[in-house]
Protein backbone atom coordinates (compact mmCIF):
# COMPACT_ATOMS: atom_id res chain seq x y z
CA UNK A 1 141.88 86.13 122.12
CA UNK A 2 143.76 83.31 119.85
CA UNK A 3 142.88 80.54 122.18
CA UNK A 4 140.03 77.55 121.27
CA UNK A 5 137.26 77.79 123.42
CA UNK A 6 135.23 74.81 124.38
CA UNK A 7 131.32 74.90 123.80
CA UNK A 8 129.57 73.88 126.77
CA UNK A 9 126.68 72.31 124.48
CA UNK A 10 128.81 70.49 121.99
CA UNK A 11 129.36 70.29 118.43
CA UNK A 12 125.80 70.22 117.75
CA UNK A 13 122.78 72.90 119.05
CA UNK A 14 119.21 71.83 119.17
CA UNK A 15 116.10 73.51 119.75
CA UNK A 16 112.56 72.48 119.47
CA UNK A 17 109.75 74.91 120.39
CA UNK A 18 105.98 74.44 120.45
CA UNK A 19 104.58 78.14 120.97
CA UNK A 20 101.27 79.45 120.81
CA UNK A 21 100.17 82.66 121.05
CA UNK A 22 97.34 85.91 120.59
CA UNK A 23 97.99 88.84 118.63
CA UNK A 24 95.36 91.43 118.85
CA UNK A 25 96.16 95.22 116.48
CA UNK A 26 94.03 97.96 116.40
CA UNK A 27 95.08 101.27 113.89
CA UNK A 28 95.01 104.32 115.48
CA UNK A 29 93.13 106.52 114.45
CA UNK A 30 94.63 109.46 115.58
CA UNK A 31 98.26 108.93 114.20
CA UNK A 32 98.18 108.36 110.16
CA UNK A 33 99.88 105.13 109.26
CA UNK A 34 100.37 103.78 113.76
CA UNK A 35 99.19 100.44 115.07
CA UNK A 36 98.95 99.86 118.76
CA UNK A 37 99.55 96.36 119.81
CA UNK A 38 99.77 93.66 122.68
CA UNK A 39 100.70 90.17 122.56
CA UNK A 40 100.96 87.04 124.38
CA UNK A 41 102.88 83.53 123.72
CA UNK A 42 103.76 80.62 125.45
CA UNK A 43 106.38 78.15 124.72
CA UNK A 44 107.20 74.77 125.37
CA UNK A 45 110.34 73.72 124.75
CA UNK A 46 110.26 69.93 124.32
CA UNK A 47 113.76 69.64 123.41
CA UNK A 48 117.03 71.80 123.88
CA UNK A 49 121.02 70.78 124.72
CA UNK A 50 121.63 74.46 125.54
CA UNK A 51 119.71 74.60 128.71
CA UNK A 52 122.77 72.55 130.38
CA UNK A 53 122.47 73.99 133.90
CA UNK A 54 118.35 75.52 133.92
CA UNK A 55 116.20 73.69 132.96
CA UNK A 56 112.92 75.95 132.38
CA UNK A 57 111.05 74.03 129.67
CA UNK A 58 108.31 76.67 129.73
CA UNK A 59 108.37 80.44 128.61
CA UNK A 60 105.50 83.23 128.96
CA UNK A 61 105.96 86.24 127.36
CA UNK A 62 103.92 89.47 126.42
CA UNK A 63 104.49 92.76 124.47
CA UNK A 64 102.93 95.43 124.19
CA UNK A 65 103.54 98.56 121.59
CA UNK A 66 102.84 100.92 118.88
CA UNK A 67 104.78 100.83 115.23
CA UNK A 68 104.85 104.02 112.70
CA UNK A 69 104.88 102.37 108.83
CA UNK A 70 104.80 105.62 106.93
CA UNK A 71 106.22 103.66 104.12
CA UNK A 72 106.96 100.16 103.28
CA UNK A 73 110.19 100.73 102.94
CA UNK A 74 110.15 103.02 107.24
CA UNK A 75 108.89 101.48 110.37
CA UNK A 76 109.61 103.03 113.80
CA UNK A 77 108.24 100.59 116.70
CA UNK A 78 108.44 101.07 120.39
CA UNK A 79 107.90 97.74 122.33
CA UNK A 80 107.54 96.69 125.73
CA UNK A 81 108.40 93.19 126.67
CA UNK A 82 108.32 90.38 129.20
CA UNK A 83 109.74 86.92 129.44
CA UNK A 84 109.23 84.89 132.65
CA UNK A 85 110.35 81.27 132.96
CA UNK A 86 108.16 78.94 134.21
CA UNK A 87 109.98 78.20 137.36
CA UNK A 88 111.33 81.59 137.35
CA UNK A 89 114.99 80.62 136.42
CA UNK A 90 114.90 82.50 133.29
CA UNK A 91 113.37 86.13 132.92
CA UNK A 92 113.81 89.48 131.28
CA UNK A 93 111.80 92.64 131.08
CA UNK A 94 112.90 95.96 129.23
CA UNK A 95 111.77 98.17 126.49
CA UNK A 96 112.78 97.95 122.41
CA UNK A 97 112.92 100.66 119.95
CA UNK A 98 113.25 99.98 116.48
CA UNK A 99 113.93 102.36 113.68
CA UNK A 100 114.12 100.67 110.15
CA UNK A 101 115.06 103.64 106.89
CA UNK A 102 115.68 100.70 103.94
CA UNK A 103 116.05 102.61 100.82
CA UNK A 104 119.05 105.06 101.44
């Protein structure tokens, strides 16, 4: 809009993240080249200067999904994900697709 706009964190952004998590895959064996998935994390977030006004130091999150690879080069993947703060300031829930053609 041709006007400065102040940052509300400063000049300087910092994040640090402890996270730990399980991945479990299994192929299918139905669809050639498909891998169903779930997964679970949770982070810790021992320091951050974006979280101004929430402070939620704690995230869970799972997924769950299946990804096509017919070649290295192709990968369809539908996900479904969830992210819930701690103290429930912070949250999200929704589905991803993602189509990757490298190669063109």
């Amino acid at each position: 809009m041709g006007s400065p706009a102040p940052e509300p964190f400063g000049n300087s952004e910092r994040l640090g993240i402890v996270r730990t998590g399980f991945l479990q895959m299994w192929p299918s064996a139905k669809v050639k080249d498909a891998t169903l998935y779930i997964e679970v994390m949770a982070d810790y977030e021992f320091e951050n200067n974006m979280n101004k006004y929430i402070r939620d130091s704690v995230t869970f999150s799972s997924k769950a999904g299946v990804a096509w690879t017919p070649s290295p080069l192709s990968r369809i993947q539908l996900e479904w994900q969830n992210f819930k703060g701690q103290k429930g300031h912070r949250g999200r829930e929704g589905i991803m697709l993602v189509v990757l053609l490298d190669g063109f």
